[in-house]
N, C-alpha and C. Protein backbone atom coordinates (compact mmCIF):
# COMPACT_ATOMS: atom_id res chain seq x y z
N UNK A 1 121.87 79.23 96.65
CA UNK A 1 122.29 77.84 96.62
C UNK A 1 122.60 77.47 95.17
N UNK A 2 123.57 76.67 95.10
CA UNK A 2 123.77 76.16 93.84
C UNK A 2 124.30 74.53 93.72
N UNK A 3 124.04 73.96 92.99
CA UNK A 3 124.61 73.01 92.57
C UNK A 3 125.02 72.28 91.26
N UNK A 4 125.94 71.80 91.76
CA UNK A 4 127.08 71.88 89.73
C UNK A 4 127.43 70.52 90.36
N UNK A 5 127.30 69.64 88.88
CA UNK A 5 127.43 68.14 88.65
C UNK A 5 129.24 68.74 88.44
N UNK A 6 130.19 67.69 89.35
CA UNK A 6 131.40 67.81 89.04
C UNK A 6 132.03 66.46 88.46
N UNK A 7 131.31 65.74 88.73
CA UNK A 7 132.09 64.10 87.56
C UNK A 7 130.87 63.76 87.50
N UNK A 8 130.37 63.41 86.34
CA UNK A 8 129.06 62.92 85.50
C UNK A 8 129.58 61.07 85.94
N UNK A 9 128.85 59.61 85.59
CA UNK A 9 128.96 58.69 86.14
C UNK A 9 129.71 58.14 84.51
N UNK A 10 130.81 57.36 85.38
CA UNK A 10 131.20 56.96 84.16
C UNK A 10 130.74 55.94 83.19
N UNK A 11 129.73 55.59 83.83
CA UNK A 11 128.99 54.35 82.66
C UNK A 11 127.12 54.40 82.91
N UNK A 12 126.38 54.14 82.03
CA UNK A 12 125.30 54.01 82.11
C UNK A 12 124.30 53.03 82.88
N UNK A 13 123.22 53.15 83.67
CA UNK A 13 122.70 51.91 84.51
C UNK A 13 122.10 51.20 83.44
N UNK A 14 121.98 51.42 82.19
CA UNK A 14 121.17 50.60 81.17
C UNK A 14 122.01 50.56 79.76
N UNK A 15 122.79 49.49 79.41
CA UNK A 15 123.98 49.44 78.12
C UNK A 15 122.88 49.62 77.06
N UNK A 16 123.30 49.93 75.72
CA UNK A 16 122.96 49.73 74.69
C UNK A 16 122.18 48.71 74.35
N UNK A 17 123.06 47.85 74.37
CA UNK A 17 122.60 46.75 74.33
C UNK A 17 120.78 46.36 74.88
N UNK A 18 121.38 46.51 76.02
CA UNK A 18 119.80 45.76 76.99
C UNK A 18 118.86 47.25 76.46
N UNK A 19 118.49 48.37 76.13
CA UNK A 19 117.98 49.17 75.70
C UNK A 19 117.45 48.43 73.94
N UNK A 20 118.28 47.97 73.39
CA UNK A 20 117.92 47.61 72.43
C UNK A 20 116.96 46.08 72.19
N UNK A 21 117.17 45.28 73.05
CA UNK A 21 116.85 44.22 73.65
C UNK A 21 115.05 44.66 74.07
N UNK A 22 115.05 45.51 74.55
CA UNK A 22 113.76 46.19 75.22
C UNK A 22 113.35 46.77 74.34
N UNK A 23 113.81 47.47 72.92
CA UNK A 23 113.21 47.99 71.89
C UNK A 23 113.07 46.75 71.16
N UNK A 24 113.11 45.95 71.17
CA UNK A 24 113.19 44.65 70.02
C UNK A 24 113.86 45.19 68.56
N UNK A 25 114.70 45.76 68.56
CA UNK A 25 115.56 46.53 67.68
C UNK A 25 116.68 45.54 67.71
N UNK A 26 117.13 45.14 65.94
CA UNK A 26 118.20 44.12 66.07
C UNK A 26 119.49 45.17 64.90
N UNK A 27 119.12 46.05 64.32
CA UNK A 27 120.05 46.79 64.20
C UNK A 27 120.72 47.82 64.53
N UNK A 28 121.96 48.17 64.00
CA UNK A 28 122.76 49.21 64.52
C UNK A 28 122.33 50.49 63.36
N UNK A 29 121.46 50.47 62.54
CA UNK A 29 121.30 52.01 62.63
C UNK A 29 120.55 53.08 63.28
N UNK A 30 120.04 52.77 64.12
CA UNK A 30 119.67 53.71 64.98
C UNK A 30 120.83 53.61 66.63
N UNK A 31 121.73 52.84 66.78
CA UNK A 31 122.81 52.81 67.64
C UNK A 31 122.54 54.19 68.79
N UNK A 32 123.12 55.34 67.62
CA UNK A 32 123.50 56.44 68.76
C UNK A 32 122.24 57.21 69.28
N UNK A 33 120.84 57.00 68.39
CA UNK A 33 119.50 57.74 68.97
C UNK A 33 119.28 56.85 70.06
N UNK A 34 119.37 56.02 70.02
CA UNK A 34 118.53 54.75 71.34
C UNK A 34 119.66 55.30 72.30
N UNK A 35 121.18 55.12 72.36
CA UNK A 35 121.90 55.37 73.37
C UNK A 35 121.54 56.89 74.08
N UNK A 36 121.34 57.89 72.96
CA UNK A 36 121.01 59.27 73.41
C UNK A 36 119.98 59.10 74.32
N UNK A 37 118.59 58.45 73.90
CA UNK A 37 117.60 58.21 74.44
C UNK A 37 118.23 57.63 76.13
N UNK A 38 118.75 56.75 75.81
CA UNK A 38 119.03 56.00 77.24
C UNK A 38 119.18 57.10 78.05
N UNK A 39 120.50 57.95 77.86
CA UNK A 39 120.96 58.93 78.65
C UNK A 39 120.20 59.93 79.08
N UNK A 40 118.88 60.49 77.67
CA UNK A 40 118.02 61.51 78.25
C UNK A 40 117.14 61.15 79.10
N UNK A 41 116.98 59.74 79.27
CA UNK A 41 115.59 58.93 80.04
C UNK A 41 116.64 58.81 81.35
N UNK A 42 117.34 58.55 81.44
CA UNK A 42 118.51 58.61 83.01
C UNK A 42 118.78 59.80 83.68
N UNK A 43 119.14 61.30 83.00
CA UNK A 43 118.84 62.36 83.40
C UNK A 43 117.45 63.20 83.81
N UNK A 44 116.77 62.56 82.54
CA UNK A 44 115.24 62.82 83.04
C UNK A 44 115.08 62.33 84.48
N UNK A 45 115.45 61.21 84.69
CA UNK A 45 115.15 60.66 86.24
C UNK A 45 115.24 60.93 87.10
N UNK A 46 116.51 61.15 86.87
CA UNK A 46 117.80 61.60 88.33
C UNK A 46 116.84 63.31 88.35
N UNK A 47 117.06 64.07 87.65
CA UNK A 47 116.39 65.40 87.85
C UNK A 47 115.46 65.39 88.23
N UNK A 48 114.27 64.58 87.23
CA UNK A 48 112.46 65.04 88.27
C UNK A 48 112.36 64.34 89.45
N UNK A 49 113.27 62.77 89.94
CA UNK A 49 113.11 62.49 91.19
C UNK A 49 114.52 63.14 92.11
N UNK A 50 114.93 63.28 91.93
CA UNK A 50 116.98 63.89 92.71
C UNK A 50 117.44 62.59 92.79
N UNK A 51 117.49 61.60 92.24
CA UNK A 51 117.93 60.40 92.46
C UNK A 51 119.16 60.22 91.65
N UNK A 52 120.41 59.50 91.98
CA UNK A 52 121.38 59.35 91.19
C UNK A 52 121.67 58.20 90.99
N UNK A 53 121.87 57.59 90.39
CA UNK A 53 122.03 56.15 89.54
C UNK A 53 123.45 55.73 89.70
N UNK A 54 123.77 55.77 88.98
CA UNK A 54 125.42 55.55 88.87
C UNK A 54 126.20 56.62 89.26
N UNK A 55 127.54 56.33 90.37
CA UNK A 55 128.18 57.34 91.07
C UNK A 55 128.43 58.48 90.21
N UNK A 56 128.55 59.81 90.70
CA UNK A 56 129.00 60.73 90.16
C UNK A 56 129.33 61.60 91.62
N UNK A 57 129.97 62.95 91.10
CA UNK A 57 130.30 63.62 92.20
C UNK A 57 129.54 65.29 92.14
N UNK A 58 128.99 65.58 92.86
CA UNK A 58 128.34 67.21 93.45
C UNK A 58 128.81 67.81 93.94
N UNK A 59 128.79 69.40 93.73
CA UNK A 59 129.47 70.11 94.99
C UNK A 59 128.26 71.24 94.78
N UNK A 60 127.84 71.41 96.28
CA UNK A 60 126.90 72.00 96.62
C UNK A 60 126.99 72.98 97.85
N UNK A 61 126.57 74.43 96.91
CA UNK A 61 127.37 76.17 97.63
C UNK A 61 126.74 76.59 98.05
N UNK A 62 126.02 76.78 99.10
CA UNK A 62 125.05 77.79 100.28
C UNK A 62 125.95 79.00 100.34
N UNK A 63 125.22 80.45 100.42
CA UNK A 63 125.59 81.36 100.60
C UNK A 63 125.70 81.51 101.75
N UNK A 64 125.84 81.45 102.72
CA UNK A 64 126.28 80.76 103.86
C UNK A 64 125.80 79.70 104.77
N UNK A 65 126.92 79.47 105.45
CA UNK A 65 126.63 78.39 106.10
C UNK A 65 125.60 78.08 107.26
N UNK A 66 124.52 77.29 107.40
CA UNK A 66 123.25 77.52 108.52
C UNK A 66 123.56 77.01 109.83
N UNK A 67 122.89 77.03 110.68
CA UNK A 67 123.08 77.03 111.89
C UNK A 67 122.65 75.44 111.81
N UNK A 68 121.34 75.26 111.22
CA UNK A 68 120.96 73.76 111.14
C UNK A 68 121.99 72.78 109.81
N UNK A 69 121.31 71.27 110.52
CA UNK A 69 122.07 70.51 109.16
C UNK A 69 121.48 70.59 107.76
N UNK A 70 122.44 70.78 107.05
CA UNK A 70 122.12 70.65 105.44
C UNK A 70 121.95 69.44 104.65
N UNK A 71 120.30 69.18 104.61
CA UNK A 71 119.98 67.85 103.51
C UNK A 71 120.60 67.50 102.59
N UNK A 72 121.10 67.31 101.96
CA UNK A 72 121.95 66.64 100.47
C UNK A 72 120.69 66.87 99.62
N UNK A 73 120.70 67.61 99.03
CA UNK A 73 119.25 67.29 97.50
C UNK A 73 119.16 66.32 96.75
N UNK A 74 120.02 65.39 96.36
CA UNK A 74 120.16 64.22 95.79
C UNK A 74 120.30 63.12 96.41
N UNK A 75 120.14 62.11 96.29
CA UNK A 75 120.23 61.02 97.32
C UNK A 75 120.38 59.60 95.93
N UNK A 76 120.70 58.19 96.58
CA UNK A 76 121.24 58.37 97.27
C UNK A 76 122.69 58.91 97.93
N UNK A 77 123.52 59.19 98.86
CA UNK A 77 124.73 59.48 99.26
C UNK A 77 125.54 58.40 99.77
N UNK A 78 126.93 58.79 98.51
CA UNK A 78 127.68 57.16 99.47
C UNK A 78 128.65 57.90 99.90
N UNK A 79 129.28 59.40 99.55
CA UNK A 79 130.22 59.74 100.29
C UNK A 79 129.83 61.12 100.70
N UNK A 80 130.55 61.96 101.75
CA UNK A 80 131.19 63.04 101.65
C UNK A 80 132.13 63.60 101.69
N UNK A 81 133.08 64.43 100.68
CA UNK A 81 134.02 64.12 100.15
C UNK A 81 134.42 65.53 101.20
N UNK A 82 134.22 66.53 101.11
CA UNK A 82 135.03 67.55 101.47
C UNK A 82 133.70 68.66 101.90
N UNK A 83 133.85 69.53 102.97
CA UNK A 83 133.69 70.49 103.48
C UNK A 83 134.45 71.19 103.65
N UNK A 84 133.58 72.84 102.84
CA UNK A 84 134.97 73.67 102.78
C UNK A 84 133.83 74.89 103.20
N UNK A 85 134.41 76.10 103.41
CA UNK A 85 134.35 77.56 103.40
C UNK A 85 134.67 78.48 102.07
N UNK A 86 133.66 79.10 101.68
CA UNK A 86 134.53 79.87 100.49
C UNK A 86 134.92 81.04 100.66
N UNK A 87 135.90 81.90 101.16
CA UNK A 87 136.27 83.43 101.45
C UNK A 87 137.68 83.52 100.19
N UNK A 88 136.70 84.91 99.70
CA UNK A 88 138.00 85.68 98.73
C UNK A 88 138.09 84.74 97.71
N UNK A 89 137.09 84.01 97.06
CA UNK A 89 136.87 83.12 95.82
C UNK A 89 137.98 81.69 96.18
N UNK A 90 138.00 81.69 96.96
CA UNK A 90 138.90 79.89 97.38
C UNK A 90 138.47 79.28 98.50
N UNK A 91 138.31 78.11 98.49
CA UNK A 91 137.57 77.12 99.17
C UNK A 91 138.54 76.68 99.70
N UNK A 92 138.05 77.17 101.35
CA UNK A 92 139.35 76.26 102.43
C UNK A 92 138.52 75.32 102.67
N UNK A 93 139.13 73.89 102.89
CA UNK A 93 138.36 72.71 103.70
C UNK A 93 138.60 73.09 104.97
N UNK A 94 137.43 72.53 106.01
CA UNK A 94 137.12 72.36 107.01
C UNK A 94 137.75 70.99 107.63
N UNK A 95 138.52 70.69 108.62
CA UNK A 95 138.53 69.23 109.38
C UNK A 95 137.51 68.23 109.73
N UNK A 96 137.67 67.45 109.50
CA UNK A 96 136.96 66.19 109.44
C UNK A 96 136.01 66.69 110.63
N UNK A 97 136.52 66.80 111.96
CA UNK A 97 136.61 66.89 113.02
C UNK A 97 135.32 68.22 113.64
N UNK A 98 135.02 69.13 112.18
CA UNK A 98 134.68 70.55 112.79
C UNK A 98 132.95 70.09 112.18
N UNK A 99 133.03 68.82 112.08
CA UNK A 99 131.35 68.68 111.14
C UNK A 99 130.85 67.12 111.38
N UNK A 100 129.68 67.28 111.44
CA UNK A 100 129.17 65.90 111.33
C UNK A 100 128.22 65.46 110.10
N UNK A 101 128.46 64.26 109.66
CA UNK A 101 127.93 64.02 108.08
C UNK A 101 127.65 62.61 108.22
N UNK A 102 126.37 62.38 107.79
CA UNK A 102 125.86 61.39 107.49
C UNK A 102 125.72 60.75 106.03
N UNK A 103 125.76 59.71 105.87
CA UNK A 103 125.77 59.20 104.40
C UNK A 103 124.40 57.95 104.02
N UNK A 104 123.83 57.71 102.67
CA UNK A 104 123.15 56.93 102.88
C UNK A 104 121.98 56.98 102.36
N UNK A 105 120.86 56.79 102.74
CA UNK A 105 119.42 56.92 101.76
C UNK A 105 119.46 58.55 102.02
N UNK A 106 119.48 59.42 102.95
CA UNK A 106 119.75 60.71 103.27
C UNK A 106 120.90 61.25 103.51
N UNK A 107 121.13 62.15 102.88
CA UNK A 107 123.04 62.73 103.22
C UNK A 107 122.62 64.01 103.85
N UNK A 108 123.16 64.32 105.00
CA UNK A 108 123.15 65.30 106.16
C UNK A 108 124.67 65.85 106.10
N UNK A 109 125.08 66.96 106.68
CA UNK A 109 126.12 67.64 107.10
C UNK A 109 125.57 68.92 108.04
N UNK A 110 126.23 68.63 108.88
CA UNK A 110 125.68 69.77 110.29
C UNK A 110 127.25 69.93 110.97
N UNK A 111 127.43 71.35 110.97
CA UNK A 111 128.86 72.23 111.21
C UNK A 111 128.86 71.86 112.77
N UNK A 112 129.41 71.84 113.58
CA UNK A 112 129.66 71.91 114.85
C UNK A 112 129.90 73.76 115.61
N UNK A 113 130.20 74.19 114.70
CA UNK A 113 130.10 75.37 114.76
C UNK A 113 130.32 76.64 114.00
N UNK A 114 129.97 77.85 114.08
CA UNK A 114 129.78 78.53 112.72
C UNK A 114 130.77 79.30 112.35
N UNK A 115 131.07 79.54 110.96
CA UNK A 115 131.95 79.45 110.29
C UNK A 115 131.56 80.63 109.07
N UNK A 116 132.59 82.20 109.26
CA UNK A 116 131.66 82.68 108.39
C UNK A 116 132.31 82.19 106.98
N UNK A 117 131.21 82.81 106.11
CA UNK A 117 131.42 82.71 103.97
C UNK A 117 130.59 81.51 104.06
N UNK A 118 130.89 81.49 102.75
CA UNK A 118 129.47 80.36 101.97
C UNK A 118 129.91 78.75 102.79
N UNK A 119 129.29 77.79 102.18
CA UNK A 119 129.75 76.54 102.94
C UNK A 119 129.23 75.66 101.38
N UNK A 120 130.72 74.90 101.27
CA UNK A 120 130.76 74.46 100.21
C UNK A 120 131.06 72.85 100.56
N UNK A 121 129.97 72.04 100.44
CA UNK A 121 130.23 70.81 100.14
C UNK A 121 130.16 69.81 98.77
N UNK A 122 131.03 68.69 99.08
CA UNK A 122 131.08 68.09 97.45
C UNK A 122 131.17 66.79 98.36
N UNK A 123 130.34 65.91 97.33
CA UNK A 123 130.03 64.59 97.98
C UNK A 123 129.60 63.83 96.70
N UNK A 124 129.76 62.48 96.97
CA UNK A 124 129.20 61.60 95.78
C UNK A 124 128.07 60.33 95.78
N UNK A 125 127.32 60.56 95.03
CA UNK A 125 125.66 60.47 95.01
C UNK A 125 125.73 58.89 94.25
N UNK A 126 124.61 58.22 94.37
CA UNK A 126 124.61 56.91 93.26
C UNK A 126 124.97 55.31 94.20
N UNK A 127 124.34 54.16 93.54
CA UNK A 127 124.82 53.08 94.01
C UNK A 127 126.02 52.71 93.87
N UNK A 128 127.17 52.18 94.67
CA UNK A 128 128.33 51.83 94.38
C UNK A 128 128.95 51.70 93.02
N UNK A 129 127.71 50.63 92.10
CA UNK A 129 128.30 50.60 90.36
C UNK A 129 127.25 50.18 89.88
N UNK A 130 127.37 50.25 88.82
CA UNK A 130 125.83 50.49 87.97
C UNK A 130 125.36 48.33 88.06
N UNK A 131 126.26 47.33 88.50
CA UNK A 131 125.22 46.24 88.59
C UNK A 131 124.49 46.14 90.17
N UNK A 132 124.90 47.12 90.93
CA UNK A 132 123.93 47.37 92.09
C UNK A 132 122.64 48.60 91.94
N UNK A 133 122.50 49.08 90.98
CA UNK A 133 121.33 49.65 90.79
C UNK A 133 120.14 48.83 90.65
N UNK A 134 119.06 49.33 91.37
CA UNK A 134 118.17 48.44 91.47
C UNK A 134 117.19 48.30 90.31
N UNK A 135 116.81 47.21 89.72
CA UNK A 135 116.26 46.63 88.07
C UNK A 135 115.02 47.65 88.49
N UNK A 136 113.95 48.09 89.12
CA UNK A 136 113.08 49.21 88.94
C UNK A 136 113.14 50.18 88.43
N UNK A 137 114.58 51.27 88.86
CA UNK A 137 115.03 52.00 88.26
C UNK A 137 115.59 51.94 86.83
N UNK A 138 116.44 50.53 86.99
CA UNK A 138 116.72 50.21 85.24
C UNK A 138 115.71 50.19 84.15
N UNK A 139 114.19 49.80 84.72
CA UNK A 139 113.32 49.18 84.11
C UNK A 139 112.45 50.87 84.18
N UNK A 140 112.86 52.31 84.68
CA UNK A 140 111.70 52.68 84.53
C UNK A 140 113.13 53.99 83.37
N UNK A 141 114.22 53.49 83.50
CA UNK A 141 114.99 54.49 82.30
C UNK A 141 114.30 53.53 80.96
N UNK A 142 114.41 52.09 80.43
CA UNK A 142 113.53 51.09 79.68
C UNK A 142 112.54 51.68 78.87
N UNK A 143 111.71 52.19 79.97
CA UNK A 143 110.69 52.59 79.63
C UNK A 143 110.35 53.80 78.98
N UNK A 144 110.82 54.30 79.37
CA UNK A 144 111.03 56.33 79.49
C UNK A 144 111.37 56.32 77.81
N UNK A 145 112.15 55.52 77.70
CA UNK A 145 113.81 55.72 76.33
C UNK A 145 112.90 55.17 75.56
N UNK A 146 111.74 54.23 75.50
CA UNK A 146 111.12 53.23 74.89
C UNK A 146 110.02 54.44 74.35
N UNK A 147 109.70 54.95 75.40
CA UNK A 147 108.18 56.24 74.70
C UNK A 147 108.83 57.40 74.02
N UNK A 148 110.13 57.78 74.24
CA UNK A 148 111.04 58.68 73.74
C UNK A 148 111.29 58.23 72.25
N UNK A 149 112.07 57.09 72.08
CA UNK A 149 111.88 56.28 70.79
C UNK A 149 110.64 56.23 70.15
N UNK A 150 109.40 55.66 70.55
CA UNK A 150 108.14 55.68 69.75
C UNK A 150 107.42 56.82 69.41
N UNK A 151 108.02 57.74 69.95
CA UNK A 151 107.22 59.06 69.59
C UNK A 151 108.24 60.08 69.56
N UNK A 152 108.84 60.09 68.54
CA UNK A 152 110.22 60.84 68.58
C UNK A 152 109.58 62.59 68.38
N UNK A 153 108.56 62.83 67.88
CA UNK A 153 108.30 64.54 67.70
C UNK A 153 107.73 64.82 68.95
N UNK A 154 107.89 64.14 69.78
CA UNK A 154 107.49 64.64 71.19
C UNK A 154 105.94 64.35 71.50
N UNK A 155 105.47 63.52 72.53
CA UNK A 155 104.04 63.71 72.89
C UNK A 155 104.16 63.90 74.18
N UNK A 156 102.73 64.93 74.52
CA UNK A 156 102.80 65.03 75.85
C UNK A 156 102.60 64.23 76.87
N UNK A 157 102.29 63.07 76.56
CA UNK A 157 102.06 62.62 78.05
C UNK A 157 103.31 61.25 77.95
N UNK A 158 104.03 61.34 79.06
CA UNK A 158 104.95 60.85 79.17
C UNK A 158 104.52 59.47 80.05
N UNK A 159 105.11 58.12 79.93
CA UNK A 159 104.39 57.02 80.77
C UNK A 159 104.86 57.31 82.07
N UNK A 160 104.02 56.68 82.84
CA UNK A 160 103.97 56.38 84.27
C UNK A 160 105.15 55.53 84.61
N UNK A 161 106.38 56.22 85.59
CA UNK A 161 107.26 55.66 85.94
C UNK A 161 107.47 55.52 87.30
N UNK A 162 106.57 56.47 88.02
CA UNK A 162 106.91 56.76 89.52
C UNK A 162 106.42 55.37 90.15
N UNK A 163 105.59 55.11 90.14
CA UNK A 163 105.41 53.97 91.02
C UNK A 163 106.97 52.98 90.83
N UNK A 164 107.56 52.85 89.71
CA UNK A 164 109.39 52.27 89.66
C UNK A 164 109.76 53.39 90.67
N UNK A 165 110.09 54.05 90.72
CA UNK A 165 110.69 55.40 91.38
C UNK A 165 110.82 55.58 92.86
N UNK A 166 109.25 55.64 93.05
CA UNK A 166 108.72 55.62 94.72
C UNK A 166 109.68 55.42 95.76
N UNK A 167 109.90 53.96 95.54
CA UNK A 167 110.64 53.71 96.74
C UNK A 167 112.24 53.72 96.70
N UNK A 168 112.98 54.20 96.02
CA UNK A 168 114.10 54.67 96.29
C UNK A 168 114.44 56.48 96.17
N UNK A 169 113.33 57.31 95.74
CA UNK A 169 113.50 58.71 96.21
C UNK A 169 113.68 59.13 97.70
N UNK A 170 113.83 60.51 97.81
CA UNK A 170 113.99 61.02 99.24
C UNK A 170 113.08 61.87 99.40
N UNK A 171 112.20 61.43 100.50
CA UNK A 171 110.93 62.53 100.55
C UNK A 171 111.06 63.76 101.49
N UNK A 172 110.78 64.61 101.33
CA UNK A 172 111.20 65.82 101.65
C UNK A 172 109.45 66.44 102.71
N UNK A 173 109.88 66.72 104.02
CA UNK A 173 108.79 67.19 104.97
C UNK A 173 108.84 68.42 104.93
């Protein structure tokens, strides 16, 4: 299995600005560390929970395709963009018609029937636009970027964000 980020989100759920606002920081020389910070505290997120923030797009390669439906690892899912087959290194799409896909707090795709070579889907993850992300999540990148900033040589214990987190991850049985 693999999965490769194919469009990163084009804007951040937390500006500069409001990051700086939350640092009580009124100048611009530290500008591009706080923004870095933002971004590493947003990836940090999205990775240790699978959660995606602001839209971006996935494509995700099973060495072949299963008999059962395939969970989405990231959530949430607002689209699915394409189902394909990979034979002889090129990805044929599949018809709308040959699969069923769900979208939503859980993203599902289940083949209607089997199909040999890998099974390659690409779909796109995240709230519609970054002012529908929910202020928990905004408030626990805030935070993250805030202990990242105050302790820039690294300490180990990182603050408590999950309880922000909790309730928009996808729990896995």
């Amino acid at each position: 299995m693999s999965l490769t980020l194919t469009s990163p989100p084009s804007a951040e759920p937390v500006s500069l600005a409001d990051l700086k606002e939350h640092l009580k920081v009124d100048s611009a020389i530290d500008d591009a560390l706080i923004a870095g910070l933002g971004l590493a505290a947003r990836q940090t997120i999205e990775a240790r929970w699978r959660i995606a923030m602001a839209p971006q797009s996935w494509r995700l390669t099973l060495g072949r395709a299963p008999e059962c439906a395939v969970i989405l690892p990231i959530s949430p899912v607002l689209a699915i963009d394409a189902v394909g087959v990979l034979r002889n290194g090129v990805t044929e799409a599949l018809p709308a018609g040959a699969y069923d896909a769900q979208i939503g707090d859980v993203g599902r795709v289940k083949l209607k029937t089997s199909v040999p070579g890998a099974l390659v889907i690409s779909f796109t993850t995240g709230w519609p636009d970054v002012a529908s992300i929910p202020d928990p999540l905004k408030l626990a990148i805030k935070v993250l970027a805030a202990h990242l900033y105050e302790n820039r040589e690294g300490e180990p214990t990182a603050p408590d964000i999950a309880a922000l987190i909790a309730p928009y991850r996808q729990v896995r049985l």
